[in-house]
PDB file of N, CA and C in Angstrom:
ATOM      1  N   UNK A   1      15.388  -1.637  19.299  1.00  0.00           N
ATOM      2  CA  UNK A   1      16.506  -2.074  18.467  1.00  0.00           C
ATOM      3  C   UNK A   1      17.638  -2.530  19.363  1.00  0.00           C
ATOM      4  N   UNK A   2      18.207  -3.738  18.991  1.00  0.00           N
ATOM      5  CA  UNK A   2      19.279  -3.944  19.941  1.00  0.00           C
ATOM      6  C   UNK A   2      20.829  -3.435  18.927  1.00  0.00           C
ATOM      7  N   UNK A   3      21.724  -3.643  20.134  1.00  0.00           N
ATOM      8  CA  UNK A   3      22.820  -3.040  19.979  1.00  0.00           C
ATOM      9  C   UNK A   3      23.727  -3.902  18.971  1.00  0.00           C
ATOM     10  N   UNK A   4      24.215  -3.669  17.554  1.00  0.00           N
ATOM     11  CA  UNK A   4      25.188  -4.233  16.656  1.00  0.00           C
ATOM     12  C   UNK A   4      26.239  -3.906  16.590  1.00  0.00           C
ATOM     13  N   UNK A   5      27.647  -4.606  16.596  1.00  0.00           N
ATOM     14  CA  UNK A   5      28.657  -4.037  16.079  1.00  0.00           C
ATOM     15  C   UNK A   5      28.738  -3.418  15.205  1.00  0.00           C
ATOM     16  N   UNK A   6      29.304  -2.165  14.943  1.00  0.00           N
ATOM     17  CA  UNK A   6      29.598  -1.282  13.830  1.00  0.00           C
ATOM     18  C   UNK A   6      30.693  -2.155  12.388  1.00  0.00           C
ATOM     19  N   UNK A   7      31.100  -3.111  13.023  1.00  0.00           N
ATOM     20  CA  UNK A   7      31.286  -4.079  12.008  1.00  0.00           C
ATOM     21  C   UNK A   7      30.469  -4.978  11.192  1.00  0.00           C
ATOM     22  N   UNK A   8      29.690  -4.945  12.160  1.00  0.00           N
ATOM     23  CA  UNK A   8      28.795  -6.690  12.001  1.00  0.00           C
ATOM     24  C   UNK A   8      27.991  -6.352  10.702  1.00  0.00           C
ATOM     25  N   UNK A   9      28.522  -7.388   9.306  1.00  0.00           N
ATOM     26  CA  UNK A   9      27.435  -7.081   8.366  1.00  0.00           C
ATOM     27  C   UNK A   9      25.906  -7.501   8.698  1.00  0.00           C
ATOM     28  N   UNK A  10      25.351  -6.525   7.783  1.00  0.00           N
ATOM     29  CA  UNK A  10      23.529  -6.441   8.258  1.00  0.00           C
ATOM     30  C   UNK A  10      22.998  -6.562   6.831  1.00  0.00           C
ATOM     31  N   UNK A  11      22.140  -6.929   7.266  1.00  0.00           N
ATOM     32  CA  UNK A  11      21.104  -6.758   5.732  1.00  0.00           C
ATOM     33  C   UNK A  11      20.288  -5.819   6.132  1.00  0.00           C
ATOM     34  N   UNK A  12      19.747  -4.577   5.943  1.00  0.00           N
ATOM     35  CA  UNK A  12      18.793  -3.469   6.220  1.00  0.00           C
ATOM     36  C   UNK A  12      17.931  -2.630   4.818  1.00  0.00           C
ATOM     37  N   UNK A  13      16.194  -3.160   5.395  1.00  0.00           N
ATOM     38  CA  UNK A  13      15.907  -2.249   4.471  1.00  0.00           C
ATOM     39  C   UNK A  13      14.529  -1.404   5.518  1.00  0.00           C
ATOM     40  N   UNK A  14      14.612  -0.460   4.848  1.00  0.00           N
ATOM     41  CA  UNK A  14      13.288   0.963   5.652  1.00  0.00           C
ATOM     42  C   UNK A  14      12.573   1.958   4.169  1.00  0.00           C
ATOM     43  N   UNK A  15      11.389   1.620   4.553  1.00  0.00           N
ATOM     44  CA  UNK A  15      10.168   1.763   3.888  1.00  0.00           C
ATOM     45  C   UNK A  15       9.753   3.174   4.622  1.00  0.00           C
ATOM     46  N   UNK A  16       9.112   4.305   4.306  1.00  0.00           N
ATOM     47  CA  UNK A  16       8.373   4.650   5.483  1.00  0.00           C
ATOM     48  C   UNK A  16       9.404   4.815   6.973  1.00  0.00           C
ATOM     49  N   UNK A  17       8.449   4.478   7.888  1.00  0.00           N
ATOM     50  CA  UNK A  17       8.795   4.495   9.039  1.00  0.00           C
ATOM     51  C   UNK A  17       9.432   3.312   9.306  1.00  0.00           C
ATOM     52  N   UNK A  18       9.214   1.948   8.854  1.00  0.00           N
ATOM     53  CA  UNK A  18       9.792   0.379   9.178  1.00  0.00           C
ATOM     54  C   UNK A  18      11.014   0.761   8.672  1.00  0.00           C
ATOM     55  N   UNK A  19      11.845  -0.177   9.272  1.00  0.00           N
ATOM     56  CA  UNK A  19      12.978  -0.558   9.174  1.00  0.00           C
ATOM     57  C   UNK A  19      12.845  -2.089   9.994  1.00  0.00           C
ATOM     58  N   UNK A  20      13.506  -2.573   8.672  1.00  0.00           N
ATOM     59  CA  UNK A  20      14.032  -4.107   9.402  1.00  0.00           C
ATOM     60  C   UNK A  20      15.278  -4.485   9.352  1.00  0.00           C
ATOM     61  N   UNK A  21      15.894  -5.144  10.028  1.00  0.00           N
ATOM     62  CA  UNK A  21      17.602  -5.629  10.397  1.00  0.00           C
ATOM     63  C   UNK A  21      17.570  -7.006  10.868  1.00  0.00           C
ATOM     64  N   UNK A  22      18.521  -7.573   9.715  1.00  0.00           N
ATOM     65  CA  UNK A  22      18.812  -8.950   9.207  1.00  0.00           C
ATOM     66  C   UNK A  22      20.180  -9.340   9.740  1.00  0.00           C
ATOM     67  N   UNK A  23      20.821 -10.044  10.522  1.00  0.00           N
ATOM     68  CA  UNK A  23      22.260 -10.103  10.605  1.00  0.00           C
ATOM     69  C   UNK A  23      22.504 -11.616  10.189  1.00  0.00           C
ATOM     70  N   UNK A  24      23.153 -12.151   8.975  1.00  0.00           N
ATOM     71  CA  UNK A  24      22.728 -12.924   8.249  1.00  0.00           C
ATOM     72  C   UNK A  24      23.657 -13.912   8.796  1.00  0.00           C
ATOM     73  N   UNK A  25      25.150 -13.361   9.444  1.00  0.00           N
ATOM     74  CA  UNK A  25      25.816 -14.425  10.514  1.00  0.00           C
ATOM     75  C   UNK A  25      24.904 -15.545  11.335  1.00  0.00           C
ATOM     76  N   UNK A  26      23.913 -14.827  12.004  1.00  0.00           N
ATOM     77  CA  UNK A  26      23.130 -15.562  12.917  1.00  0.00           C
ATOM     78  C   UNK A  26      22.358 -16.463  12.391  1.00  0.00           C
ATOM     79  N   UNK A  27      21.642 -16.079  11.006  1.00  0.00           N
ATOM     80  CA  UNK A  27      20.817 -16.935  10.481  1.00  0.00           C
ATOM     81  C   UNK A  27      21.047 -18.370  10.160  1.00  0.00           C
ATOM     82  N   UNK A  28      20.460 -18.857  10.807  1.00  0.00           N
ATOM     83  CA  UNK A  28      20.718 -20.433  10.278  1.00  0.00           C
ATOM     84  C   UNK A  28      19.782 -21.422   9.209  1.00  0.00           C
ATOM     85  N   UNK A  29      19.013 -20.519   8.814  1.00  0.00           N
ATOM     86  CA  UNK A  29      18.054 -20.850   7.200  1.00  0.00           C
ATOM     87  C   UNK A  29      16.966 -21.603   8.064  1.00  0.00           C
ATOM     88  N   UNK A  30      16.427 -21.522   9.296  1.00  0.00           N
ATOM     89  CA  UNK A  30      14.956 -22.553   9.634  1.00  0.00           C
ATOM     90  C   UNK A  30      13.675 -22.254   9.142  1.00  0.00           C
ATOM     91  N   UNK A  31      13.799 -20.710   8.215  1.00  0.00           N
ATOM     92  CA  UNK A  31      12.553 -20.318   7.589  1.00  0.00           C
ATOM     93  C   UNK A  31      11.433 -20.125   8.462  1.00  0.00           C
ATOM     94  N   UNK A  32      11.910 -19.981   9.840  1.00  0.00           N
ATOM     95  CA  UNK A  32      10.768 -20.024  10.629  1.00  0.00           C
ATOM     96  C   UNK A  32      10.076 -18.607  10.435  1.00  0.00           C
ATOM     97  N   UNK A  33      11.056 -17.528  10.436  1.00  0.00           N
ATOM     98  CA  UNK A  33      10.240 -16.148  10.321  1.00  0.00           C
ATOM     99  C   UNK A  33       9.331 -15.842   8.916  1.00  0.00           C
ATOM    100  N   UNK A  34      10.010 -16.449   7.745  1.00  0.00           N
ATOM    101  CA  UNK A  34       9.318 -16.496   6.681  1.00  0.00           C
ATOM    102  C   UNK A  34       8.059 -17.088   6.885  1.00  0.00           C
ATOM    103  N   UNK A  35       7.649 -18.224   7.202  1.00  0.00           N
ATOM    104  CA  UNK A  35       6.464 -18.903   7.008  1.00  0.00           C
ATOM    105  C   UNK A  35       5.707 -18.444   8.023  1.00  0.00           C
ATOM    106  N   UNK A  36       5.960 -17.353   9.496  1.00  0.00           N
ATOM    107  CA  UNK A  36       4.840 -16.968  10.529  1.00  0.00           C
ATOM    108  C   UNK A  36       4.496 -15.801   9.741  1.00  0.00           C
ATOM    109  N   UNK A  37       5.519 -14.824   8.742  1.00  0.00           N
ATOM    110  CA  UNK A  37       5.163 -13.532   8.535  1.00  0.00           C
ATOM    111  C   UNK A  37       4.140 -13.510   7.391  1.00  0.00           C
ATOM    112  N   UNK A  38       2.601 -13.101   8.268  1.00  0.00           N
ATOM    113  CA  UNK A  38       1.732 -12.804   7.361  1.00  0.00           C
ATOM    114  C   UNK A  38       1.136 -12.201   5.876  1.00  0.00           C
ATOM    115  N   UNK A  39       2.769 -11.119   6.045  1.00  0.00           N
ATOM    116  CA  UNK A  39       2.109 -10.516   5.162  1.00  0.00           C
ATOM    117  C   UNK A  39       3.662 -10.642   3.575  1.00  0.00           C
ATOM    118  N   UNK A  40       4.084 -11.984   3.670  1.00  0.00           N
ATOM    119  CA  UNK A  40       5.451 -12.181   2.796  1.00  0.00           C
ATOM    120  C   UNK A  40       6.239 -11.123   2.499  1.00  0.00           C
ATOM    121  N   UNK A  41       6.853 -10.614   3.754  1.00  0.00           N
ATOM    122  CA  UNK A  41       7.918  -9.723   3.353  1.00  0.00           C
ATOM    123  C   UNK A  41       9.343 -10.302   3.266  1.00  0.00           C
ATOM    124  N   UNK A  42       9.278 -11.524   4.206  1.00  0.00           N
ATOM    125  CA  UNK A  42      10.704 -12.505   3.950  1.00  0.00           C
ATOM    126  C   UNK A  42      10.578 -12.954   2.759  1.00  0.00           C
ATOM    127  N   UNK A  43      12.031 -13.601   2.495  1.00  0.00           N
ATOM    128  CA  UNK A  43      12.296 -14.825   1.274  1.00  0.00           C
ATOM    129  C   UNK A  43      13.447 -15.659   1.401  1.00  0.00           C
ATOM    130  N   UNK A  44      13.383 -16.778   1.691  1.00  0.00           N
ATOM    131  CA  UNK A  44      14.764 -17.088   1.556  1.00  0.00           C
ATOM    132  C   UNK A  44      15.160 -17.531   0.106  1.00  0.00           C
ATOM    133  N   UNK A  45      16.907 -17.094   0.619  1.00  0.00           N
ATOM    134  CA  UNK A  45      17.865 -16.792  -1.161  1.00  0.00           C
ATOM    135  C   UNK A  45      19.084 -17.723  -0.494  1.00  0.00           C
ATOM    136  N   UNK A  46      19.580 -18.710  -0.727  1.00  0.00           N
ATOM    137  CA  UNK A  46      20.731 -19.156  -0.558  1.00  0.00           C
ATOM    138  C   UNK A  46      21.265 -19.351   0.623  1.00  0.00           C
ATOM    139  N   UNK A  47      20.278 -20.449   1.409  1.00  0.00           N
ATOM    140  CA  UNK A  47      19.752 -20.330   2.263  1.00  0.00           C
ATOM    141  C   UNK A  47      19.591 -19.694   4.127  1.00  0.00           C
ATOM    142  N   UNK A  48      19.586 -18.152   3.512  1.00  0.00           N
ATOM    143  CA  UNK A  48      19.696 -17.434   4.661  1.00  0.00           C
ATOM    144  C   UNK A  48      17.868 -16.335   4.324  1.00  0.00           C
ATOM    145  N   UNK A  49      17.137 -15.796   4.772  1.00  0.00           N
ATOM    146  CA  UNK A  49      16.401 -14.971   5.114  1.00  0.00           C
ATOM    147  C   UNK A  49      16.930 -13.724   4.843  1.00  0.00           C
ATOM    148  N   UNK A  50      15.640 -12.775   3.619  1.00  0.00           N
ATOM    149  CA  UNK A  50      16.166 -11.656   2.962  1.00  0.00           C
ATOM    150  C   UNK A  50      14.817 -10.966   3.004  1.00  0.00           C
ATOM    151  N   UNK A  51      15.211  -9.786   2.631  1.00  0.00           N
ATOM    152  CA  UNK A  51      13.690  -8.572   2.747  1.00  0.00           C
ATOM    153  C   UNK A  51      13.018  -8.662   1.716  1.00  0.00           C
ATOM    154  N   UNK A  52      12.182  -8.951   0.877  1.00  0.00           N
ATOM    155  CA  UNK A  52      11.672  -9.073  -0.177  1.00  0.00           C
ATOM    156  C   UNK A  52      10.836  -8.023  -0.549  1.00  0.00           C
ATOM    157  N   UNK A  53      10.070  -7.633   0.399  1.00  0.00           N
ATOM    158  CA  UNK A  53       9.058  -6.644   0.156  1.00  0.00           C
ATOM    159  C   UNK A  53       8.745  -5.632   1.447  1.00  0.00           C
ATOM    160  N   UNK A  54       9.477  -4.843   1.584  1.00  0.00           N
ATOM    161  CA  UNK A  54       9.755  -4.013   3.390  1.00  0.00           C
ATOM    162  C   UNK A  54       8.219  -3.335   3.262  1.00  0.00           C
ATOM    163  N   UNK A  55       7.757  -2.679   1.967  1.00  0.00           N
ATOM    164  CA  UNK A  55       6.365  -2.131   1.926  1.00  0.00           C
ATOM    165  C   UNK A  55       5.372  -2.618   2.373  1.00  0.00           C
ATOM    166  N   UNK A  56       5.526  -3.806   2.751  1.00  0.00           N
ATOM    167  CA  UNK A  56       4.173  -5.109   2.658  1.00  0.00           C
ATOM    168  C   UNK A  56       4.064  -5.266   4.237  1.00  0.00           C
ATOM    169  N   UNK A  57       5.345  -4.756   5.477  1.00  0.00           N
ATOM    170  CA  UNK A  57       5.516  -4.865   6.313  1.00  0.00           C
ATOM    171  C   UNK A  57       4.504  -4.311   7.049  1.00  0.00           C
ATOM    172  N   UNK A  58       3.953  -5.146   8.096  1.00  0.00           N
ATOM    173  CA  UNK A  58       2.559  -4.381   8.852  1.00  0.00           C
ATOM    174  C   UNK A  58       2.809  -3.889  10.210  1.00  0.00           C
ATOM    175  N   UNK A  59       4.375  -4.685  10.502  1.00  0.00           N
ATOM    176  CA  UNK A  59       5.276  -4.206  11.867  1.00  0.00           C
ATOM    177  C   UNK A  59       4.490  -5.008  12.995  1.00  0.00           C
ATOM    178  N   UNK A  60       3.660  -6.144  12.634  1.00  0.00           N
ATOM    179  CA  UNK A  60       3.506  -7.120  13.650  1.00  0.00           C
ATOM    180  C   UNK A  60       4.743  -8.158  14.451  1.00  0.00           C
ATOM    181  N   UNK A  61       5.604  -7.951  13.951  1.00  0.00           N
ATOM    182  CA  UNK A  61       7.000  -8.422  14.397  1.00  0.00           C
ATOM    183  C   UNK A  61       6.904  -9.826  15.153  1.00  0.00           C
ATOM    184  N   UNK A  62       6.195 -10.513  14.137  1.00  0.00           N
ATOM    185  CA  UNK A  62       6.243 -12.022  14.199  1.00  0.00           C
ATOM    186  C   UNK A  62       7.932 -12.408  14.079  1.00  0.00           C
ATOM    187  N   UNK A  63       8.156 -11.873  13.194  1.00  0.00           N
ATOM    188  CA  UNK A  63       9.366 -12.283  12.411  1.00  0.00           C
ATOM    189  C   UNK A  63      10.404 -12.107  13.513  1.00  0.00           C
ATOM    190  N   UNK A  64      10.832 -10.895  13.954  1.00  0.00           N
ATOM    191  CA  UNK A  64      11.988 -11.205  15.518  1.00  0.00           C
ATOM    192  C   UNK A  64      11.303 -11.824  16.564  1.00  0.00           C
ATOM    193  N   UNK A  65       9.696 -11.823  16.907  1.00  0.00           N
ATOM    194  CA  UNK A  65       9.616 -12.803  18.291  1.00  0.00           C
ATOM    195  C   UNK A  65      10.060 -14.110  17.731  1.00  0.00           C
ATOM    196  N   UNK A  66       9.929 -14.703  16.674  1.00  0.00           N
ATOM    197  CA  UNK A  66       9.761 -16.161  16.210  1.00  0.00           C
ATOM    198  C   UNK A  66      11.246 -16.587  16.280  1.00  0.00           C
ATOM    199  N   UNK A  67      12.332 -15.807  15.797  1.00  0.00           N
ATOM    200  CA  UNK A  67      13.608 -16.130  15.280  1.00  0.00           C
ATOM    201  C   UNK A  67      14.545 -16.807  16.594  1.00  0.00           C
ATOM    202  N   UNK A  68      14.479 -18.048  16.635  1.00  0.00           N
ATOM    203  CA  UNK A  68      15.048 -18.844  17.402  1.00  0.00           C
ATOM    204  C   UNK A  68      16.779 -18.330  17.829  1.00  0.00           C
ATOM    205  N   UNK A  69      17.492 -17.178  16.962  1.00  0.00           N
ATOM    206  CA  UNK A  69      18.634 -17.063  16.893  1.00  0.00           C
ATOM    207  C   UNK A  69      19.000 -15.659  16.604  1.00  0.00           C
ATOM    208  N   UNK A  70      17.297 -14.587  17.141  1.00  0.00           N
ATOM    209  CA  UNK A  70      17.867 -13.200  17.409  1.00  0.00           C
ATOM    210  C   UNK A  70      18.500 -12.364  15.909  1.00  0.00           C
ATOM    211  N   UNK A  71      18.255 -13.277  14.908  1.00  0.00           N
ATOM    212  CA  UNK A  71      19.078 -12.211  13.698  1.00  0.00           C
ATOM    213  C   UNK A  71      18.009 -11.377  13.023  1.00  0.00           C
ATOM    214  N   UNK A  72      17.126 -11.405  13.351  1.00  0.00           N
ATOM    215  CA  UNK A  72      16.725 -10.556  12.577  1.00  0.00           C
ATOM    216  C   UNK A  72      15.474  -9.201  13.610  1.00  0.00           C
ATOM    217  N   UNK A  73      15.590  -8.240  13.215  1.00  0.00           N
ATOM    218  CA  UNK A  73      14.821  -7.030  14.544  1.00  0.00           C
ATOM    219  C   UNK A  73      13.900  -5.834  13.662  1.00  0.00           C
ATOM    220  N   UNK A  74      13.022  -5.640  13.960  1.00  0.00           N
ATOM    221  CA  UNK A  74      11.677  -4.554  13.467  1.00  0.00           C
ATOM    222  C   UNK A  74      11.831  -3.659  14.129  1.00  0.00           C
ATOM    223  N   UNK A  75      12.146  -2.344  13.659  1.00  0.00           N
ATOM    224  CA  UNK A  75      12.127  -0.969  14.093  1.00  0.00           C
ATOM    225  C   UNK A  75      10.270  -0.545  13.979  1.00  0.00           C
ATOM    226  N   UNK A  76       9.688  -0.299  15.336  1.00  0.00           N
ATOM    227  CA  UNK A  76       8.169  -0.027  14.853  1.00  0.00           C
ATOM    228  C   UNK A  76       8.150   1.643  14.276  1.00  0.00           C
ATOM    229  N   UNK A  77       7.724   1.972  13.344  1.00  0.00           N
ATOM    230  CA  UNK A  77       7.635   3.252  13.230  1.00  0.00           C
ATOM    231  C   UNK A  77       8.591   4.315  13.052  1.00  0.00           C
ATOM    232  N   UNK A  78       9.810   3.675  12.809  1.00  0.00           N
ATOM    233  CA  UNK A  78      11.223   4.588  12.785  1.00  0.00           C
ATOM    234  C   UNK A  78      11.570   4.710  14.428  1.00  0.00           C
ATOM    235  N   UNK A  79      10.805   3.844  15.295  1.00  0.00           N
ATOM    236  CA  UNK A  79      11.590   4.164  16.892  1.00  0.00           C
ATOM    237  C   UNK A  79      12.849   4.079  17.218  1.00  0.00           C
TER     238      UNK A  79
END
């Protein structure tokens, strides 16, 4: 997990052990993490990237290697 300002709004949701973290500043809507993540846990809403389904998450963390702009990060397992 990298380090956020205690300001910085987040989008966060945790299932289980996953946790994922969205910082929606950064997002710039390229949908790139949506369309690599196998198993549709993204969605984009207006056009920024949102959690749709954190259960569905398999913690292959396509979704932060892919993100050209670092906003969004996969906790594996509650680590």
């Amino acid at each position: 997990m990298t380090n956020i300002a205690p300001d910085e709004k987040t989008e966060v949701a945790q299932y289980g052990g996953r946790k994922i973290t969205i910082i929606p500043r950064y997002c710039k809507g390229c949908e790139i993490c949506v369309k690599f993540c196998p198993a549709s846990v993204l969605e984009m809403k207006d056009f920024k990237v949102h959690i749709a389904r954190i259960e569905d998450c398999t913690e292959c963390m396509l979704c932060e290697v892919r993100c050209p702009d670092f906003a969004i990060f996969v906790d594996e397992s509650g680590k």
